[in-house]
C-alpha atoms as a PDB file:
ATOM      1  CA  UNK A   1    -106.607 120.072 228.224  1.00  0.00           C
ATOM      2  CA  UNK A   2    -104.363 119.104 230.477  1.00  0.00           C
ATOM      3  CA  UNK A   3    -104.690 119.165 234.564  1.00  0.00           C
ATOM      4  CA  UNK A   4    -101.983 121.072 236.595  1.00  0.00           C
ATOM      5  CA  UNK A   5    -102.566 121.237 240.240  1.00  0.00           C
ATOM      6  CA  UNK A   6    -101.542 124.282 241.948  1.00  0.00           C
ATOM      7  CA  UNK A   7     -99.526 124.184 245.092  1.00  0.00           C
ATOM      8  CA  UNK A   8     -99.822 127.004 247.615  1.00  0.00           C
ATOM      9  CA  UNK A   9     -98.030 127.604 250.419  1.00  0.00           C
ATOM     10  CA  UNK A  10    -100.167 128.013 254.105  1.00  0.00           C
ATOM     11  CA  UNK A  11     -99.042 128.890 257.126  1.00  0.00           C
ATOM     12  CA  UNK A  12     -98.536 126.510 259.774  1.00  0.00           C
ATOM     13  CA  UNK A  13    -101.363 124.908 261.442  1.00  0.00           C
ATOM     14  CA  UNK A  14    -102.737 122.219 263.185  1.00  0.00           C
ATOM     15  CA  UNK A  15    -104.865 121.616 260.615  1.00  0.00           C
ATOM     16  CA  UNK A  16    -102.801 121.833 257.459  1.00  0.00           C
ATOM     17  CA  UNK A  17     -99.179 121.726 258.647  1.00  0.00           C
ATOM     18  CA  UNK A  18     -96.621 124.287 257.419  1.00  0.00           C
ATOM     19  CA  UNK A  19     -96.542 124.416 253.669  1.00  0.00           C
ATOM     20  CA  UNK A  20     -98.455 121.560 252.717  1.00  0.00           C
ATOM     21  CA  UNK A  21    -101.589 122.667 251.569  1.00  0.00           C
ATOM     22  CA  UNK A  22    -102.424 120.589 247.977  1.00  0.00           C
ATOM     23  CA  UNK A  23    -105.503 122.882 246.046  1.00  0.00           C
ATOM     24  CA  UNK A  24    -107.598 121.626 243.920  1.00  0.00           C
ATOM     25  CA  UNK A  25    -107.256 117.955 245.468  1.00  0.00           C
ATOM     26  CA  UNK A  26    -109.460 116.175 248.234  1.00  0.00           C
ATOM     27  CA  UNK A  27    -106.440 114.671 249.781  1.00  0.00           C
ATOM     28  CA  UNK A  28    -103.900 116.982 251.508  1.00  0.00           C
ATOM     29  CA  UNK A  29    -101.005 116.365 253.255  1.00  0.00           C
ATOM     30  CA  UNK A  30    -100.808 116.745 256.749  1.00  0.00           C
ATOM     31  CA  UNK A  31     -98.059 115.540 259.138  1.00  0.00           C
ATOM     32  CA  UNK A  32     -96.459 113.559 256.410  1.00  0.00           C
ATOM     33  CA  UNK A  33     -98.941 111.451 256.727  1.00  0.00           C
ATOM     34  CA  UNK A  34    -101.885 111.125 253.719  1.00  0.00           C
ATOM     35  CA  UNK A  35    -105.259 111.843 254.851  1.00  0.00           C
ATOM     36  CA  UNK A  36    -108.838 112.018 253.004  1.00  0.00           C
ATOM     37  CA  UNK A  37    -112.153 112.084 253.656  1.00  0.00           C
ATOM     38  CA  UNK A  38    -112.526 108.615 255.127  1.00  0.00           C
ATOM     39  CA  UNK A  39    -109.696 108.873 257.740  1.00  0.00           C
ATOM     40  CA  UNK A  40    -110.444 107.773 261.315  1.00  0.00           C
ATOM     41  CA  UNK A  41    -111.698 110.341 263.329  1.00  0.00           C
ATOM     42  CA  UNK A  42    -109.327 113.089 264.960  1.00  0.00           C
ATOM     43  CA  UNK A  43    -107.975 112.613 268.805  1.00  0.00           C
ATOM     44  CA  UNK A  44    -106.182 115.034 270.870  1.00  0.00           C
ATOM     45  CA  UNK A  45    -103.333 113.820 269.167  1.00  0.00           C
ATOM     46  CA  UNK A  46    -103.992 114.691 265.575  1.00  0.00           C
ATOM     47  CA  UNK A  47    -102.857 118.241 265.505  1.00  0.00           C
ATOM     48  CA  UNK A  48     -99.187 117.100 266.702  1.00  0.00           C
ATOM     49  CA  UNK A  49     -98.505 115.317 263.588  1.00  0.00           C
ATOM     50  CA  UNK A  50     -98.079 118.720 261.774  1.00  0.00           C
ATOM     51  CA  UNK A  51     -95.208 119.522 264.277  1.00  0.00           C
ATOM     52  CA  UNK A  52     -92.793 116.752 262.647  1.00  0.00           C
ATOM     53  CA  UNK A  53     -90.373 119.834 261.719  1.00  0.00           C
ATOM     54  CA  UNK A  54     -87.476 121.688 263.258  1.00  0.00           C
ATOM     55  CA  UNK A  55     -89.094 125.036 264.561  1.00  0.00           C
ATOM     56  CA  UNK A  56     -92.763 124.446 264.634  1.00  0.00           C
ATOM     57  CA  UNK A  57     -93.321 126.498 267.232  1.00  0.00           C
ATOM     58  CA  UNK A  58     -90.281 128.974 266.075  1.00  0.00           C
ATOM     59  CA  UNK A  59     -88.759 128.769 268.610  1.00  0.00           C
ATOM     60  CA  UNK A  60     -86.049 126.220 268.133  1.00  0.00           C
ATOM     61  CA  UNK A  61     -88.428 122.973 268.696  1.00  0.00           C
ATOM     62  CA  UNK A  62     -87.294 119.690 267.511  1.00  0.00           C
ATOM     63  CA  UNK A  63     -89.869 117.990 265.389  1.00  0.00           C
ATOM     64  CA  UNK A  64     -92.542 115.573 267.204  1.00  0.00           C
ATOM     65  CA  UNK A  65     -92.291 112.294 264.666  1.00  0.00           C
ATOM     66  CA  UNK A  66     -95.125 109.902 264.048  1.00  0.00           C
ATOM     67  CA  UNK A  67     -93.690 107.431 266.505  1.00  0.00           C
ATOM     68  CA  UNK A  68     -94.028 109.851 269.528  1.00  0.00           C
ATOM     69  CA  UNK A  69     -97.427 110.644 268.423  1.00  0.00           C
ATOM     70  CA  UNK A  70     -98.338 106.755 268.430  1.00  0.00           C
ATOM     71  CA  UNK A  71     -96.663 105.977 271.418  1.00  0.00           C
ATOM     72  CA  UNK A  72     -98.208 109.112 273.026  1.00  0.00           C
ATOM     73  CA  UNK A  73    -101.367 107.579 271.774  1.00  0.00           C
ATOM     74  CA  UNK A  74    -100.816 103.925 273.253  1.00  0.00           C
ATOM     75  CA  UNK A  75     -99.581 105.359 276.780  1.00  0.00           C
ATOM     76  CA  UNK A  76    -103.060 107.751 276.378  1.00  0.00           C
ATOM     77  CA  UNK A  77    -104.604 103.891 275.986  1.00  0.00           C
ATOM     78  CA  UNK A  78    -103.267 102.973 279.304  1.00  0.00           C
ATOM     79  CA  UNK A  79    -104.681 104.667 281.356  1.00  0.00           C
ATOM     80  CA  UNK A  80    -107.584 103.353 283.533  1.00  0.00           C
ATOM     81  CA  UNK A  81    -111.114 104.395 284.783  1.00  0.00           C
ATOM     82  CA  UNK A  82    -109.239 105.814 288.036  1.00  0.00           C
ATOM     83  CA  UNK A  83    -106.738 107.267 285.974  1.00  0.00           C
ATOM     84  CA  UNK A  84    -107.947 111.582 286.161  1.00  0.00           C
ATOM     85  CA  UNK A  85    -107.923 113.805 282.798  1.00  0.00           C
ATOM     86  CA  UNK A  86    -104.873 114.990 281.603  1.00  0.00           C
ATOM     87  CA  UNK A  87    -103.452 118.085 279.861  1.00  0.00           C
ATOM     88  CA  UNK A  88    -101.940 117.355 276.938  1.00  0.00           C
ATOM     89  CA  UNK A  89     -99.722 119.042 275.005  1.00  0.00           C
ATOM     90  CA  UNK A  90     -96.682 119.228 272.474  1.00  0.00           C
ATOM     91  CA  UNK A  91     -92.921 120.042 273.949  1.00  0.00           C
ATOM     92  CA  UNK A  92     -90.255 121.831 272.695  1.00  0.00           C
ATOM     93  CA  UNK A  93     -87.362 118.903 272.824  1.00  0.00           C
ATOM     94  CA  UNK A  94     -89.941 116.396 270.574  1.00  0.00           C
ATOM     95  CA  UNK A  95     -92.076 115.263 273.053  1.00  0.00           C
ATOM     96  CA  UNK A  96     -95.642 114.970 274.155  1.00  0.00           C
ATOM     97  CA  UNK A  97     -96.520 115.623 277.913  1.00  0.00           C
ATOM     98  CA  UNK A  98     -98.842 115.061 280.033  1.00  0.00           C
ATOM     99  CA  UNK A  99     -99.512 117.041 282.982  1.00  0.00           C
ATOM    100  CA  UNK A 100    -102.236 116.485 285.945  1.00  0.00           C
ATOM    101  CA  UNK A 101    -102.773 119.011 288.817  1.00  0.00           C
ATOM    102  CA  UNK A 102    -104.042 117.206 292.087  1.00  0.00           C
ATOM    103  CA  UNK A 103    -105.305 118.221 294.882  1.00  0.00           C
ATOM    104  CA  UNK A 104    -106.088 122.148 296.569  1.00  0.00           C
ATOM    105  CA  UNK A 105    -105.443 124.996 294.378  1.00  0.00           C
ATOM    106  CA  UNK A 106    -102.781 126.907 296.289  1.00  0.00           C
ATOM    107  CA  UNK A 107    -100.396 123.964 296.389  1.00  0.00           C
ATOM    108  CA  UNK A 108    -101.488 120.971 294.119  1.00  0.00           C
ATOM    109  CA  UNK A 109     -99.562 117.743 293.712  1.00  0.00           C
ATOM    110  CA  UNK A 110     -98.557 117.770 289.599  1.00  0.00           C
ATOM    111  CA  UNK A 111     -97.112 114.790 287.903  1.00  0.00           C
ATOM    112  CA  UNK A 112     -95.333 115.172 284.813  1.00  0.00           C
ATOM    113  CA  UNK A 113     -94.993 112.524 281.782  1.00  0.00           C
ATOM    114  CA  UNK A 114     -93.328 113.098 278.816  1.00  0.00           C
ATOM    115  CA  UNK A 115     -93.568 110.641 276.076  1.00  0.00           C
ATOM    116  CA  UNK A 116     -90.560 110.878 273.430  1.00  0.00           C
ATOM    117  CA  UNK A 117     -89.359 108.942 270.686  1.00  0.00           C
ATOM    118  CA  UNK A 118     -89.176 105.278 270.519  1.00  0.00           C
ATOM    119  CA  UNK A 119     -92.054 105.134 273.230  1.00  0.00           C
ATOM    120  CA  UNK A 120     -89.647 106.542 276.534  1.00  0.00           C
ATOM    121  CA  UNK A 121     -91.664 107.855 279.130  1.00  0.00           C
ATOM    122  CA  UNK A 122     -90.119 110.298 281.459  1.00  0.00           C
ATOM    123  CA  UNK A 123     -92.257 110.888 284.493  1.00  0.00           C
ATOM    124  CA  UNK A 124     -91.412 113.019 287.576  1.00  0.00           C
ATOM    125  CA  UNK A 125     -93.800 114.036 290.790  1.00  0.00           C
ATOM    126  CA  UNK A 126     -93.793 117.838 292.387  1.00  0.00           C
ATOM    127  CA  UNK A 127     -95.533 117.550 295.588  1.00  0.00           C
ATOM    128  CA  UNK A 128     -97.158 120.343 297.339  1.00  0.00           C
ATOM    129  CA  UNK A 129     -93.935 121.523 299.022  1.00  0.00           C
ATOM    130  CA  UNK A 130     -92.095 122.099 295.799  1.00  0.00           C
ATOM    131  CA  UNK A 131     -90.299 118.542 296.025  1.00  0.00           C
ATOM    132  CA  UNK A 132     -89.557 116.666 293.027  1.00  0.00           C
ATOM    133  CA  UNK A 133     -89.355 112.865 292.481  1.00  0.00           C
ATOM    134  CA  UNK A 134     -88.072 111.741 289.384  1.00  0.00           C
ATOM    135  CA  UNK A 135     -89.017 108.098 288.085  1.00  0.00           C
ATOM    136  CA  UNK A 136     -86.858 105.715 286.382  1.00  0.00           C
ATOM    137  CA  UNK A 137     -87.462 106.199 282.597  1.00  0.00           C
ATOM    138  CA  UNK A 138     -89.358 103.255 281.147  1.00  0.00           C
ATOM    139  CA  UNK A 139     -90.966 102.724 277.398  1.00  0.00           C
ATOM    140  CA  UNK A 140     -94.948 102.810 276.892  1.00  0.00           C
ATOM    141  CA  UNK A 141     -94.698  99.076 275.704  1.00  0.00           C
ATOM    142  CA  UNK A 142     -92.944  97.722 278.728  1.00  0.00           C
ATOM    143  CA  UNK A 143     -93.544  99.148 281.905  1.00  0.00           C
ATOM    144  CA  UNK A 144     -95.634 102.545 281.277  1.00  0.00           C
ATOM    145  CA  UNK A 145     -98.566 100.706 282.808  1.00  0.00           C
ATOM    146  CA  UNK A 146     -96.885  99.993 286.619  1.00  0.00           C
ATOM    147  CA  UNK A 147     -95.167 103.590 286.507  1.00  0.00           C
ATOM    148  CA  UNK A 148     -98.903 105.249 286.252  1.00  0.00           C
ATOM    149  CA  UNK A 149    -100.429 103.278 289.037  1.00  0.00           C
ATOM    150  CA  UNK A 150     -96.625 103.874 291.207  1.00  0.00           C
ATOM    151  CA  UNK A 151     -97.574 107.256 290.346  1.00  0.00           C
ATOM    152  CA  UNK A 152    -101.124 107.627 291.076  1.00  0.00           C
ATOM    153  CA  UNK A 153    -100.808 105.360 294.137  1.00  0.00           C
ATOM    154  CA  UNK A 154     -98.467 107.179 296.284  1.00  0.00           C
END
């Protein structure tokens, strides 16, 4: 008797991607990536790897590749004790940001970092009166580590 496995299609989410859902199988498709039982643990990351299509959000996106996601993950490994939590999520032109609120409620300092494909990191400050400084663009694997503590310093 022969073995056909049946293909079915899922919607999109983070935890099966659009359309890649493999029955029958204990190894699914996620991300383009391969992934079974034994793969490292998941990260705040993870779920982004699904969104390496035009549309994920269907909207218009533009796909978030594996290379964002790693370099998203090695600026994430920058960071220092002093460095506070971020929000983290996907964008809509392909990258990952990372936003931090500082400060008082009513007007907090934010800092915004996007980190795009082939590691760029474009970071900008709004301070509490609404003014914004934009940094010079860098990569994660160069000089990501002096922009955070130019950021977090001033």
């Amino acid at each position: 008797m022969r073995s056909i496995l049946a293909f079915q299609a899922a919607p999109v989410s983070a935890t099966t991607g659009p359309k890649r859902m493999l029955l029958d199988s204990s190894i699914k498709a996620v991300g383009g990536g391969w992934y079974t039982a034994g793969a490292p643990a998941s990260d705040e990351f993870t779920s982004f790897e699904s969104y390496d299509i035009e549309d994920w959000d269907g909207y218009g996106a533009q796909p978030i590749t594996a290379d964002t996601v790693r370099a998203a993950r090695s600026f994430k490994r920058l960071f220092d004790q002093n460095t506070p939590p971020a929000d983290i999520a996907p964008g809509a032109d392909g990258t990952i940001g990372f936003e931090w609120r500082l400060g008082v409620s009513g007007a907090p300092v934010r800092i915004l970092i996007d980190v795009g494909p082939g590691g760029r990191v474009f970071a900008r400050r709004i301070d509490e009166n609404g003014k914004t400084t934009q940094f010079d663009t860098t990569r994660v694997e160069t000089a990501a580590r002096q922009l955070l503590h130019e950021i977090f310093a001033s």
